[in-house]
C-alpha atoms as a PDB file:
ATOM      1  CA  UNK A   1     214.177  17.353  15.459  1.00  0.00           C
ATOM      2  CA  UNK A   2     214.812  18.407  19.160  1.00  0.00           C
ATOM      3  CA  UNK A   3     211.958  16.636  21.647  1.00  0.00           C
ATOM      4  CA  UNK A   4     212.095  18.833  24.884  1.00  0.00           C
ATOM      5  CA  UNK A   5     209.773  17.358  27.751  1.00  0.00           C
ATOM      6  CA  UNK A   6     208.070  19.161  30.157  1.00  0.00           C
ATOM      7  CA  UNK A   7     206.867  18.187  33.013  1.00  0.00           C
ATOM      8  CA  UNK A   8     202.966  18.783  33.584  1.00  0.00           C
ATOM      9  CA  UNK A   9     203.096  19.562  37.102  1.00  0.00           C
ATOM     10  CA  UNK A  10     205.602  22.833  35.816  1.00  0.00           C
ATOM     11  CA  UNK A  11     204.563  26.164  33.947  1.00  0.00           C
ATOM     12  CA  UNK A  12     206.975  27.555  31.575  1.00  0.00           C
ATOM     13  CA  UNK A  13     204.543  30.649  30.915  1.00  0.00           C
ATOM     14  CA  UNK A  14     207.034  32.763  33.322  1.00  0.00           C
ATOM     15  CA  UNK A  15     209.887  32.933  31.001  1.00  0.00           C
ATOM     16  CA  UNK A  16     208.595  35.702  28.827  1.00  0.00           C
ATOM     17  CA  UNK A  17     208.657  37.790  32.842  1.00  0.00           C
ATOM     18  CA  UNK A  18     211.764  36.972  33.007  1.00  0.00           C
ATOM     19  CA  UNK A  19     213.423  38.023  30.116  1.00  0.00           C
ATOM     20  CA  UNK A  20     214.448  41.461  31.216  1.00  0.00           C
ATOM     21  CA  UNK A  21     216.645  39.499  34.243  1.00  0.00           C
ATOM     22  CA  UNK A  22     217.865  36.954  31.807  1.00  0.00           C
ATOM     23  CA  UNK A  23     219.239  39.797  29.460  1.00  0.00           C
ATOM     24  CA  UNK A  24     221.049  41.508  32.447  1.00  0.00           C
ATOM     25  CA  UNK A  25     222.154  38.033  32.941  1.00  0.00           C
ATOM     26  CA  UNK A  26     223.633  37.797  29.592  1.00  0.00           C
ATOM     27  CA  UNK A  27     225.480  41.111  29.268  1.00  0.00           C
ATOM     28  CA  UNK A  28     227.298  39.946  32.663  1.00  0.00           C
ATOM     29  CA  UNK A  29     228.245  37.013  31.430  1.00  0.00           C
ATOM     30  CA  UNK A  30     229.555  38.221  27.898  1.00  0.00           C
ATOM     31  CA  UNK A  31     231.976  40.885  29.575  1.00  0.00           C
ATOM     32  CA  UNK A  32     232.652  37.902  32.096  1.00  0.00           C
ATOM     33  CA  UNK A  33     234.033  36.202  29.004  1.00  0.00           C
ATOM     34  CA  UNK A  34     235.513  39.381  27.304  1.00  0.00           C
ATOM     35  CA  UNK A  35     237.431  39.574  30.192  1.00  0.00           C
ATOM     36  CA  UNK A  36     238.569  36.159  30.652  1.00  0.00           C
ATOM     37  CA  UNK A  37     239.873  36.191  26.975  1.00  0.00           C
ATOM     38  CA  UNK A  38     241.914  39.231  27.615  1.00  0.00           C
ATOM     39  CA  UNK A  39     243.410  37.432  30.237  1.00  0.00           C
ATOM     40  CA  UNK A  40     244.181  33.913  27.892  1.00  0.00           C
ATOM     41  CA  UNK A  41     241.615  32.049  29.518  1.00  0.00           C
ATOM     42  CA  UNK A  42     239.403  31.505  26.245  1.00  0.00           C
ATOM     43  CA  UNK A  43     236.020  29.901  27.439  1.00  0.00           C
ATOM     44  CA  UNK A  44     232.738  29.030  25.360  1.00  0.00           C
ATOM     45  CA  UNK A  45     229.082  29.015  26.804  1.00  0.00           C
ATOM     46  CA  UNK A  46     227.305  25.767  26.641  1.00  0.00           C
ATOM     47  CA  UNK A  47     224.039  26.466  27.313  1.00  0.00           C
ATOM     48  CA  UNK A  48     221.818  28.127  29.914  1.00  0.00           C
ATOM     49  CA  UNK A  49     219.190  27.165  31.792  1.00  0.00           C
ATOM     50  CA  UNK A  50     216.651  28.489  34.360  1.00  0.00           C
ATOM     51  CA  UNK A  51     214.630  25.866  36.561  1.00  0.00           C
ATOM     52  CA  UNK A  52     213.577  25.834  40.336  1.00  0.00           C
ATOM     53  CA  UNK A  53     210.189  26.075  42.496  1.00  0.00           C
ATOM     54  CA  UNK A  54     209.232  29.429  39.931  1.00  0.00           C
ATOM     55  CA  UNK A  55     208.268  26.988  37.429  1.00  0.00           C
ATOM     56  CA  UNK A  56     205.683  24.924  39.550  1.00  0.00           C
ATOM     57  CA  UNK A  57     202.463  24.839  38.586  1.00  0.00           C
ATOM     58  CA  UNK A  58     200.200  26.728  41.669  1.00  0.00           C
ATOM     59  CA  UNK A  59     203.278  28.032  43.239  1.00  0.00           C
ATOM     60  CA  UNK A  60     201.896  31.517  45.171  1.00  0.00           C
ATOM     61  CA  UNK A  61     205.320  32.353  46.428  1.00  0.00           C
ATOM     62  CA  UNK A  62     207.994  31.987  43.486  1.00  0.00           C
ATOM     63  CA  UNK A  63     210.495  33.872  45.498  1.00  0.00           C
ATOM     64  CA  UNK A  64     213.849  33.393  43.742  1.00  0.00           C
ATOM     65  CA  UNK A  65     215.355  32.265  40.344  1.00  0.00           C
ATOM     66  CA  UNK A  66     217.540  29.579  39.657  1.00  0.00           C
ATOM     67  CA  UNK A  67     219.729  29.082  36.976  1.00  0.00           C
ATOM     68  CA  UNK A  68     222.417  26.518  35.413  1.00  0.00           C
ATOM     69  CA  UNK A  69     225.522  27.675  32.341  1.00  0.00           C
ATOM     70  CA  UNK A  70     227.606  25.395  31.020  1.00  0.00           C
ATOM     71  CA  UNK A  71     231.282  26.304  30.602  1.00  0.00           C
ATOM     72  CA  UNK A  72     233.655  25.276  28.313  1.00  0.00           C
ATOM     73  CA  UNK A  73     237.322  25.666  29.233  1.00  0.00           C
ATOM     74  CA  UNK A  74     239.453  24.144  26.196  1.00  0.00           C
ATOM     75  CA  UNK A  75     241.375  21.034  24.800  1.00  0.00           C
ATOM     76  CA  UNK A  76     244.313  20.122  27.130  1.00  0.00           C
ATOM     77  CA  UNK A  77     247.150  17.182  26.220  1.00  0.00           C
ATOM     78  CA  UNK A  78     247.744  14.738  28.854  1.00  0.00           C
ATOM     79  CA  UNK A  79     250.542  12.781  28.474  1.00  0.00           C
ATOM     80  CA  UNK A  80     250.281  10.533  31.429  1.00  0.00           C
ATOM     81  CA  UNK A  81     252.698  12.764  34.059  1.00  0.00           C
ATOM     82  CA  UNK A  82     251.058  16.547  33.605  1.00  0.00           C
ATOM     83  CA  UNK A  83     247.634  16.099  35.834  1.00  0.00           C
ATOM     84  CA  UNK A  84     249.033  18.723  38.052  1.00  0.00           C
ATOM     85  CA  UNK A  85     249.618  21.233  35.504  1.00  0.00           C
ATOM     86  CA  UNK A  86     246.091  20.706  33.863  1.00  0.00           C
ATOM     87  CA  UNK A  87     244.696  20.569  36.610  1.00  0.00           C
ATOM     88  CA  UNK A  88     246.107  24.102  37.847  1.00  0.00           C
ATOM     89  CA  UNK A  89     245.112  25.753  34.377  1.00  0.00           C
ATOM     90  CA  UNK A  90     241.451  24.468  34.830  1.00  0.00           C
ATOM     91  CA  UNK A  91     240.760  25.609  38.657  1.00  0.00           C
ATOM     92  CA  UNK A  92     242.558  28.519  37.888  1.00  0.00           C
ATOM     93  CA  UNK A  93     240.354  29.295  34.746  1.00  0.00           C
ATOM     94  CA  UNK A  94     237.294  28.293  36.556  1.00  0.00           C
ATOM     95  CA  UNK A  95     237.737  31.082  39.202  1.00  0.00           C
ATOM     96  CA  UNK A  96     238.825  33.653  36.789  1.00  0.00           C
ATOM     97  CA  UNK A  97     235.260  33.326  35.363  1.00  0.00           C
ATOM     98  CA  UNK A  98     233.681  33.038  38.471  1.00  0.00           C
ATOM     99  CA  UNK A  99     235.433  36.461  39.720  1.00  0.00           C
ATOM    100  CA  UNK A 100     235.155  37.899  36.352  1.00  0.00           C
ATOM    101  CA  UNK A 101     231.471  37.558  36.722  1.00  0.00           C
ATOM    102  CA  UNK A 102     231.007  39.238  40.155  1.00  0.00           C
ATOM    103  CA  UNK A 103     233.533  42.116  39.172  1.00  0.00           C
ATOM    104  CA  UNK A 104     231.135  42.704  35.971  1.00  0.00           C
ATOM    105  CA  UNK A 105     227.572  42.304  38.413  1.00  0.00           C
ATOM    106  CA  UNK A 106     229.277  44.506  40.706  1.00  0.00           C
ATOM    107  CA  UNK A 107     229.548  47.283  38.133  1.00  0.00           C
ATOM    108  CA  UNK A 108     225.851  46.859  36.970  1.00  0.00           C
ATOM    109  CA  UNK A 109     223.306  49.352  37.975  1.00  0.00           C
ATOM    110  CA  UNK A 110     222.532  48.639  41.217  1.00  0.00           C
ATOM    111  CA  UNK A 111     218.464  48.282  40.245  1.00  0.00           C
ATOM    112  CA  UNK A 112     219.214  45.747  38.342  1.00  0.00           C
ATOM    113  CA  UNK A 113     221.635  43.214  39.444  1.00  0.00           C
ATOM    114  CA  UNK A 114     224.283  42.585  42.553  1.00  0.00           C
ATOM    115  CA  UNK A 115     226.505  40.064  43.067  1.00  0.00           C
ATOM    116  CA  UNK A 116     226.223  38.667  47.142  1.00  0.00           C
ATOM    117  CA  UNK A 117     229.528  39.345  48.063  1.00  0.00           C
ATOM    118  CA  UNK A 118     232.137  41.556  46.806  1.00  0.00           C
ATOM    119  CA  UNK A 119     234.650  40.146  43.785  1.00  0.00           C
ATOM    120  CA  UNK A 120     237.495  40.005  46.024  1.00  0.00           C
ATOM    121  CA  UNK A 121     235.332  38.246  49.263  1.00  0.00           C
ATOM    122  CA  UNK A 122     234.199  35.323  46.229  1.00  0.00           C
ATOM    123  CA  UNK A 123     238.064  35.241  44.783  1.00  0.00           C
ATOM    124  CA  UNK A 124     239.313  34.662  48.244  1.00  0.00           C
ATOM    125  CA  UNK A 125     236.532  31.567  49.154  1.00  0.00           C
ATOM    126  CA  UNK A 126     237.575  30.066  45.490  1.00  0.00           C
ATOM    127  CA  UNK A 127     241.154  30.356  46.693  1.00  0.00           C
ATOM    128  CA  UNK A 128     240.263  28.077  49.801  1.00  0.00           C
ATOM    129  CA  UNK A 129     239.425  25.380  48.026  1.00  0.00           C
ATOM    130  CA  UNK A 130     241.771  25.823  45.091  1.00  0.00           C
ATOM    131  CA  UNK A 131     244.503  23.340  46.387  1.00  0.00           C
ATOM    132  CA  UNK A 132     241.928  20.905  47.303  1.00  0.00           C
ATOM    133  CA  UNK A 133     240.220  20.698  44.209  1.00  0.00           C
ATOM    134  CA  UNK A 134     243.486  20.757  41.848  1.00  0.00           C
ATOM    135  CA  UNK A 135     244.643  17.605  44.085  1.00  0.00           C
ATOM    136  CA  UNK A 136     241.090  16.233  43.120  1.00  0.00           C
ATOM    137  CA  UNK A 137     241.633  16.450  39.415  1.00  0.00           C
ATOM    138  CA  UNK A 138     245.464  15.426  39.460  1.00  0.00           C
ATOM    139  CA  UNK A 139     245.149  12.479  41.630  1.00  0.00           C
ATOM    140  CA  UNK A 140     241.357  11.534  39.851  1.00  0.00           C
ATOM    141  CA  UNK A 141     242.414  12.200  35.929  1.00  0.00           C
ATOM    142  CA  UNK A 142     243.933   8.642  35.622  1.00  0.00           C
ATOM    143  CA  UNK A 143     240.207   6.803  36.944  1.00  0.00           C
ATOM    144  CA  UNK A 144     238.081   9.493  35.145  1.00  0.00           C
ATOM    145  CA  UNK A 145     239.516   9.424  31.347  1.00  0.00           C
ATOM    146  CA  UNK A 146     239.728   5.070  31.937  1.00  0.00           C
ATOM    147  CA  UNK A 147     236.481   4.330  30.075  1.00  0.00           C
ATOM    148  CA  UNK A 148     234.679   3.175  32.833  1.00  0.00           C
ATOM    149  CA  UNK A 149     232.152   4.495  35.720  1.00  0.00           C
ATOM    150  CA  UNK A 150     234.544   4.589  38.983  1.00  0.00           C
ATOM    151  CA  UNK A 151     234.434   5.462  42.238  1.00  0.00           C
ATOM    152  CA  UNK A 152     235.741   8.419  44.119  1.00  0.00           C
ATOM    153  CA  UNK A 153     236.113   9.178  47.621  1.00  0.00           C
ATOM    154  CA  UNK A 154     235.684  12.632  49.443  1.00  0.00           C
ATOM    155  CA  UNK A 155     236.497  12.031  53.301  1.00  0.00           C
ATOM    156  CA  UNK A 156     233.556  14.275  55.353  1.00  0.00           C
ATOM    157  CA  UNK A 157     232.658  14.443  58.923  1.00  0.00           C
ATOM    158  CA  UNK A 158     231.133  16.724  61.789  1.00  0.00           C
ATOM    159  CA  UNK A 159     233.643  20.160  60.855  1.00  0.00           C
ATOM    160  CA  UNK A 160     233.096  19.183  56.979  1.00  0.00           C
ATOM    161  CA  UNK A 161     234.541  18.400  53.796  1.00  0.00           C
ATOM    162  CA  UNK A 162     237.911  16.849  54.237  1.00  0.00           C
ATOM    163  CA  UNK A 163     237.593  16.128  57.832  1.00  0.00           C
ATOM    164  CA  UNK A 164     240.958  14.288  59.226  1.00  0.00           C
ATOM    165  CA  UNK A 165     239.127  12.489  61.453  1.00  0.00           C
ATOM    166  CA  UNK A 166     235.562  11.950  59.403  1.00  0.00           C
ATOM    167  CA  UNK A 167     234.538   8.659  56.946  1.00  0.00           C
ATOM    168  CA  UNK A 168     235.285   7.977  53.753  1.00  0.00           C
ATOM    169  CA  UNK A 169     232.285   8.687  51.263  1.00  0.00           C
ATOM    170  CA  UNK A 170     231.686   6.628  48.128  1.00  0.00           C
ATOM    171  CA  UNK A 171     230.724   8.373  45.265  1.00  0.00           C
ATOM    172  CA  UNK A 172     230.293   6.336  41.982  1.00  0.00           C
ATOM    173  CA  UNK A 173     230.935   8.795  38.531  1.00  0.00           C
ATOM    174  CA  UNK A 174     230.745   8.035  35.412  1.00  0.00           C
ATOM    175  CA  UNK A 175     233.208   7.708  32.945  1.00  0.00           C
ATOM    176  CA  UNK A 176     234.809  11.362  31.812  1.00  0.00           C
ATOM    177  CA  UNK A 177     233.454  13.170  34.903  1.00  0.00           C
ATOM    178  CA  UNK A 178     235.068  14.353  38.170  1.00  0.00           C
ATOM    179  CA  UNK A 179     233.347  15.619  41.196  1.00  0.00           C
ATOM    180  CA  UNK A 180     234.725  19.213  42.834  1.00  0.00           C
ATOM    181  CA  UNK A 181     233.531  19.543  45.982  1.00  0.00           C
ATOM    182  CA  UNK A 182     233.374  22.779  47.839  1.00  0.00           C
ATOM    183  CA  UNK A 183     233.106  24.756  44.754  1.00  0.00           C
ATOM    184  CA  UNK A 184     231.030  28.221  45.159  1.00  0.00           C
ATOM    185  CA  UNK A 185     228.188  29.126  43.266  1.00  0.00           C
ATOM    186  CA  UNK A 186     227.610  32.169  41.891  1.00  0.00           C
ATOM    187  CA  UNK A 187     225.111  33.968  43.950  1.00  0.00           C
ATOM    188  CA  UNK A 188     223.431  37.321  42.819  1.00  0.00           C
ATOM    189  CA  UNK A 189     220.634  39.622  43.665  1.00  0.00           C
ATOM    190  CA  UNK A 190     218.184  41.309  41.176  1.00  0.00           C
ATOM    191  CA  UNK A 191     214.503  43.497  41.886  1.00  0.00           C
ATOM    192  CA  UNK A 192     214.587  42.158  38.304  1.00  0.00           C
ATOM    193  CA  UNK A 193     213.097  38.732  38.815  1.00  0.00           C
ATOM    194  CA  UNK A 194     209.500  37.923  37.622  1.00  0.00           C
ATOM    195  CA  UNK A 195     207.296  34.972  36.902  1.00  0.00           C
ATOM    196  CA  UNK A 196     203.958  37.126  36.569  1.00  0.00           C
ATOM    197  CA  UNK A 197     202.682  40.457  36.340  1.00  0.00           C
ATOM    198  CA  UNK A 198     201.180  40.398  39.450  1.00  0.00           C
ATOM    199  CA  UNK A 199     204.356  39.737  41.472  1.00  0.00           C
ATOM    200  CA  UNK A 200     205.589  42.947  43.895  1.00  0.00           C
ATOM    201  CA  UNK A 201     208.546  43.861  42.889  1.00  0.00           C
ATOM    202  CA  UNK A 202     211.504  43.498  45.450  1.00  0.00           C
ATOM    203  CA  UNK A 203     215.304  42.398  45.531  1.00  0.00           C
ATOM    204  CA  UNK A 204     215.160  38.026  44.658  1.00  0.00           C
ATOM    205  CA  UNK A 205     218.273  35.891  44.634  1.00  0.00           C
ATOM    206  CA  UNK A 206     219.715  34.298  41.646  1.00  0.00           C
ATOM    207  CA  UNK A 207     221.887  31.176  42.025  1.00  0.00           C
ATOM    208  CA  UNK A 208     223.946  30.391  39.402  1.00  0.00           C
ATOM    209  CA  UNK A 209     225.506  26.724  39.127  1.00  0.00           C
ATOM    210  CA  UNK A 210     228.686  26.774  37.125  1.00  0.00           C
ATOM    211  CA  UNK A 211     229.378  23.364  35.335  1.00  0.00           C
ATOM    212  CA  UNK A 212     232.158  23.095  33.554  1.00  0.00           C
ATOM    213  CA  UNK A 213     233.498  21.057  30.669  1.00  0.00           C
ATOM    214  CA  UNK A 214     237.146  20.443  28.809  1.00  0.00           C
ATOM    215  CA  UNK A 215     238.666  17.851  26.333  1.00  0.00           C
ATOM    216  CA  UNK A 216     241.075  15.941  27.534  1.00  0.00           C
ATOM    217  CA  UNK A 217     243.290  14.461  25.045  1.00  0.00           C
ATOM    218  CA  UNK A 218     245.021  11.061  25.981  1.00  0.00           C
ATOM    219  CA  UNK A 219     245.254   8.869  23.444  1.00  0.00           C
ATOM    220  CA  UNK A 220     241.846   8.606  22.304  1.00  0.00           C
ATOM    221  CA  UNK A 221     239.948  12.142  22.966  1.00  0.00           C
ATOM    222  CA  UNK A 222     238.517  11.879  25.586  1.00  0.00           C
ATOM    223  CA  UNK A 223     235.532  14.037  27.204  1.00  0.00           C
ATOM    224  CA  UNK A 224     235.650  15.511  30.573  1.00  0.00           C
ATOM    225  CA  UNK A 225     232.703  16.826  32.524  1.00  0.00           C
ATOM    226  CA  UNK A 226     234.017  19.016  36.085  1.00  0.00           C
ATOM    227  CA  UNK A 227     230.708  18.436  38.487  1.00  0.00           C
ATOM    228  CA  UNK A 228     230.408  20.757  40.720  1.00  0.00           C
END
Protein backbone atom coordinates (compact mmCIF):
# COMPACT_ATOMS: atom_id res chain seq x y z
CA UNK A 1 0.00 0.00 0.00
CA UNK A 2 1.30 3.52 -1.08
CA UNK A 3 -0.53 6.47 1.24
CA UNK A 4 -0.01 9.73 -0.88
CA UNK A 5 -1.29 12.95 1.05
CA UNK A 6 -2.67 15.79 -0.36
CA UNK A 7 -2.97 18.78 0.88
CA UNK A 8 -6.66 20.27 1.03
CA UNK A 9 -5.84 23.70 0.31
CA UNK A 10 -4.33 22.08 -3.39
CA UNK A 11 -6.35 20.72 -6.51
CA UNK A 12 -4.85 17.95 -8.37
CA UNK A 13 -7.88 18.06 -10.97
CA UNK A 14 -5.30 19.96 -13.46
CA UNK A 15 -3.15 17.06 -14.21
CA UNK A 16 -5.39 15.42 -16.73
CA UNK A 17 -4.74 19.43 -18.71
CA UNK A 18 -1.59 18.83 -18.48
CA UNK A 19 -0.88 15.70 -19.88
CA UNK A 20 -0.24 16.75 -23.43
CA UNK A 21 2.92 19.07 -21.85
CA UNK A 22 3.95 16.26 -19.62
CA UNK A 23 4.21 13.84 -22.72
CA UNK A 24 6.35 16.44 -24.67
CA UNK A 25 8.13 16.45 -21.46
CA UNK A 26 8.79 12.84 -21.56
CA UNK A 27 9.90 12.31 -25.17
CA UNK A 28 12.64 15.11 -24.30
CA UNK A 29 13.77 13.52 -21.61
CA UNK A 30 13.97 9.86 -23.11
CA UNK A 31 16.22 11.10 -26.15
CA UNK A 32 17.98 13.21 -23.29
CA UNK A 33 18.87 9.78 -21.94
CA UNK A 34 19.32 7.99 -25.37
CA UNK A 35 21.80 10.36 -25.86
CA UNK A 36 23.60 10.34 -22.71
CA UNK A 37 23.97 6.47 -23.05
CA UNK A 38 25.54 6.81 -26.41
CA UNK A 39 27.90 8.90 -24.86
CA UNK A 40 28.70 6.23 -21.60
CA UNK A 41 26.97 8.28 -19.26
CA UNK A 42 24.17 5.57 -18.38
CA UNK A 43 21.50 7.41 -16.15
CA UNK A 44 18.03 6.09 -14.72
CA UNK A 45 14.88 8.33 -14.00
CA UNK A 46 13.72 8.37 -10.49
CA UNK A 47 10.63 9.82 -10.55
CA UNK A 48 8.83 12.96 -11.72
CA UNK A 49 6.94 15.33 -10.25
CA UNK A 50 4.89 18.49 -11.03
CA UNK A 51 3.94 20.93 -8.04
CA UNK A 52 3.84 24.83 -7.74
CA UNK A 53 1.07 27.72 -7.30
CA UNK A 54 -1.04 25.66 -10.47
CA UNK A 55 -2.13 23.30 -7.94
CA UNK A 56 -3.73 25.82 -5.39
CA UNK A 57 -7.02 25.62 -4.73
CA UNK A 58 -8.79 29.25 -6.10
CA UNK A 59 -5.70 30.15 -7.93
CA UNK A 60 -7.18 32.57 -11.06
CA UNK A 61 -3.75 33.05 -12.49
CA UNK A 62 -1.83 29.56 -12.68
CA UNK A 63 0.70 31.06 -14.96
CA UNK A 64 3.57 28.55 -15.14
CA UNK A 65 4.41 24.83 -14.38
CA UNK A 66 6.80 23.50 -12.16
CA UNK A 67 8.35 20.36 -12.13
CA UNK A 68 10.99 18.06 -10.14
CA UNK A 69 13.03 14.44 -11.92
CA UNK A 70 15.11 12.54 -10.09
CA UNK A 71 18.36 11.34 -11.67
CA UNK A 72 20.26 8.51 -11.15
CA UNK A 73 23.92 8.59 -12.19
CA UNK A 74 25.50 5.05 -11.15
CA UNK A 75 27.55 3.06 -8.48
CA UNK A 76 31.07 4.59 -8.09
CA UNK A 77 34.09 2.87 -5.74
CA UNK A 78 35.71 5.14 -3.40
CA UNK A 79 38.63 4.01 -2.01
CA UNK A 80 39.48 6.80 0.31
CA UNK A 81 42.02 8.94 -2.28
CA UNK A 82 39.68 9.11 -5.70
CA UNK A 83 37.02 12.03 -4.58
CA UNK A 84 38.42 14.03 -7.38
CA UNK A 85 37.93 11.58 -10.00
CA UNK A 86 34.27 10.76 -8.86
CA UNK A 87 33.61 13.74 -8.41
CA UNK A 88 34.63 14.84 -12.12
CA UNK A 89 32.57 11.80 -13.63
CA UNK A 90 29.40 13.00 -11.67
CA UNK A 91 29.45 16.95 -12.59
CA UNK A 92 30.47 15.97 -15.80
CA UNK A 93 27.49 13.47 -16.21
CA UNK A 94 25.17 15.87 -14.63
CA UNK A 95 25.73 18.51 -17.40
CA UNK A 96 25.74 16.08 -20.17
CA UNK A 97 22.06 15.49 -19.22
CA UNK A 98 21.33 18.86 -18.58
CA UNK A 99 22.70 19.88 -22.24
CA UNK A 100 21.39 16.77 -23.67
CA UNK A 101 18.01 17.95 -22.65
CA UNK A 102 18.09 21.49 -24.14
CA UNK A 103 19.76 20.14 -27.46
CA UNK A 104 16.61 17.62 -27.65
CA UNK A 105 13.85 20.78 -26.55
CA UNK A 106 15.64 22.76 -28.99
CA UNK A 107 14.80 20.37 -31.82
CA UNK A 108 11.07 20.06 -30.73
CA UNK A 109 8.44 21.78 -32.69
CA UNK A 110 8.59 25.06 -31.78
CA UNK A 111 4.54 25.03 -30.70
CA UNK A 112 5.25 22.85 -28.38
CA UNK A 113 8.27 23.21 -26.32
CA UNK A 114 11.65 25.58 -26.14
CA UNK A 115 14.33 25.41 -24.06
CA UNK A 116 15.28 29.34 -22.56
CA UNK A 117 18.53 29.52 -23.82
CA UNK A 118 20.34 27.84 -26.50
CA UNK A 119 22.27 24.24 -25.64
CA UNK A 120 25.55 25.75 -25.99
CA UNK A 121 24.56 29.29 -23.79
CA UNK A 122 23.27 26.42 -20.77
CA UNK A 123 26.63 24.12 -21.44
CA UNK A 124 28.75 27.16 -21.03
CA UNK A 125 26.85 28.49 -17.46
CA UNK A 126 27.24 24.59 -16.25
CA UNK A 127 30.90 24.96 -17.17
CA UNK A 128 31.18 28.04 -14.71
CA UNK A 129 30.44 26.34 -11.94
CA UNK A 130 31.90 22.98 -12.86
CA UNK A 131 35.26 23.45 -10.91
CA UNK A 132 33.44 24.78 -8.02
CA UNK A 133 31.11 22.16 -7.56
CA UNK A 134 33.66 19.12 -8.27
CA UNK A 135 35.85 20.83 -5.34
CA UNK A 136 32.47 20.62 -3.36
CA UNK A 137 32.07 16.91 -3.74
CA UNK A 138 35.92 16.01 -3.45
CA UNK A 139 36.66 18.00 -0.45
CA UNK A 140 32.78 17.09 1.15
CA UNK A 141 32.74 13.08 0.22
CA UNK A 142 34.74 12.21 3.43
CA UNK A 143 31.82 14.23 5.95
CA UNK A 144 28.89 13.14 3.67
CA UNK A 145 29.37 9.12 3.40
CA UNK A 146 30.48 9.37 7.65
CA UNK A 147 27.07 8.26 8.94
CA UNK A 148 26.20 11.28 10.46
CA UNK A 149 24.24 14.75 9.69
CA UNK A 150 27.28 17.37 9.22
CA UNK A 151 27.79 20.61 8.44
CA UNK A 152 28.97 22.33 5.33
CA UNK A 153 30.02 25.69 4.59
CA UNK A 154 29.44 27.77 1.31
CA UNK A 155 31.24 31.30 1.82
CA UNK A 156 28.52 34.11 0.21
CA UNK A 157 28.48 37.79 0.28
CA UNK A 158 27.30 41.07 -1.63
CA UNK A 159 28.87 39.80 -5.48
CA UNK A 160 27.60 36.10 -4.50
CA UNK A 161 28.36 32.63 -4.06
CA UNK A 162 31.96 32.18 -3.15
CA UNK A 163 32.64 35.70 -2.32
CA UNK A 164 36.51 36.17 -1.11
CA UNK A 165 35.60 38.64 1.04
CA UNK A 166 31.80 37.43 2.20
CA UNK A 167 30.82 35.08 5.57
CA UNK A 168 30.90 31.76 6.04
CA UNK A 169 27.32 30.08 5.85
CA UNK A 170 26.36 27.04 7.92
CA UNK A 171 24.46 24.59 6.33
CA UNK A 172 23.62 21.37 8.35
CA UNK A 173 22.99 18.03 5.75
CA UNK A 174 22.20 14.99 6.47
CA UNK A 175 24.02 12.01 6.28
CA UNK A 176 24.64 10.77 2.37
CA UNK A 177 23.76 14.20 0.91
CA UNK A 178 25.87 17.07 -0.49
CA UNK A 179 24.72 20.49 -1.35
CA UNK A 180 25.80 21.99 -5.11
CA UNK A 181 25.35 25.34 -5.15
CA UNK A 182 25.07 27.38 -8.26
CA UNK A 183 23.73 24.57 -10.21
CA UNK A 184 21.23 25.66 -13.23
CA UNK A 185 17.91 24.53 -13.62
CA UNK A 186 16.50 23.52 -16.53
CA UNK A 187 14.28 26.20 -17.80
CA UNK A 188 11.82 25.70 -20.80
CA UNK A 189 8.94 27.31 -22.53
CA UNK A 190 5.72 25.56 -23.78
CA UNK A 191 1.98 27.23 -25.23
CA UNK A 192 1.45 23.65 -24.00
CA UNK A 193 0.75 24.27 -20.35
CA UNK A 194 -2.83 23.89 -18.91
CA UNK A 195 -4.59 23.51 -15.61
CA UNK A 196 -8.23 24.09 -17.12
CA UNK A 197 -10.09 24.37 -20.16
CA UNK A 198 -10.78 27.73 -19.76
CA UNK A 199 -7.15 28.92 -19.66
CA UNK A 200 -5.96 31.19 -22.99
CA UNK A 201 -3.54 29.60 -24.46
CA UNK A 202 -0.04 31.38 -24.60
CA UNK A 203 3.81 30.52 -24.23
CA UNK A 204 4.23 29.43 -19.92
CA UNK A 205 7.57 28.56 -18.40
CA UNK A 206 8.52 25.23 -17.16
CA UNK A 207 11.24 24.90 -14.49
CA UNK A 208 12.72 21.83 -14.15
CA UNK A 209 14.79 20.98 -10.85
CA UNK A 210 17.34 18.30 -11.53
CA UNK A 211 18.18 16.19 -8.34
CA UNK A 212 20.46 13.81 -8.63
CA UNK A 213 21.42 10.57 -6.93
CA UNK A 214 24.57 7.89 -7.04
CA UNK A 215 25.89 4.97 -4.82
CA UNK A 216 28.81 5.47 -3.37
CA UNK A 217 30.60 2.45 -2.38
CA UNK A 218 33.07 2.74 0.66
CA UNK A 219 33.08 0.09 2.72
CA UNK A 220 29.60 -0.25 3.59
CA UNK A 221 27.32 1.05 0.48
CA UNK A 222 26.62 3.91 1.06
CA UNK A 223 23.77 6.30 -0.48
CA UNK A 224 24.42 9.64 -1.88
CA UNK A 225 21.84 12.29 -2.59
CA UNK A 226 23.55 15.58 -4.91
CA UNK A 227 21.06 18.64 -3.68
CA UNK A 228 20.90 21.02 -5.86
Amino acid sequence: MVYVYTNPYTNISGLKYLTPTIKVMNKVFDQAKSSCKRQGVDIKFLYFNAYGSGFINNNPIPNDLDTAIGIYLGEFDYDGKNGAKIADVLVDNMNTFQYSVYFYANSMPKNTITPAESPLKHLEELNKSAKMQKDTIKNTLDLAIAGENYIQYTKKGVDGLHNKGGIDVPYIMKSGEILLEDRHPIQLYSSLVDYNEKMPHYIREISVVPKYYADIKYNNCSFMDYEI
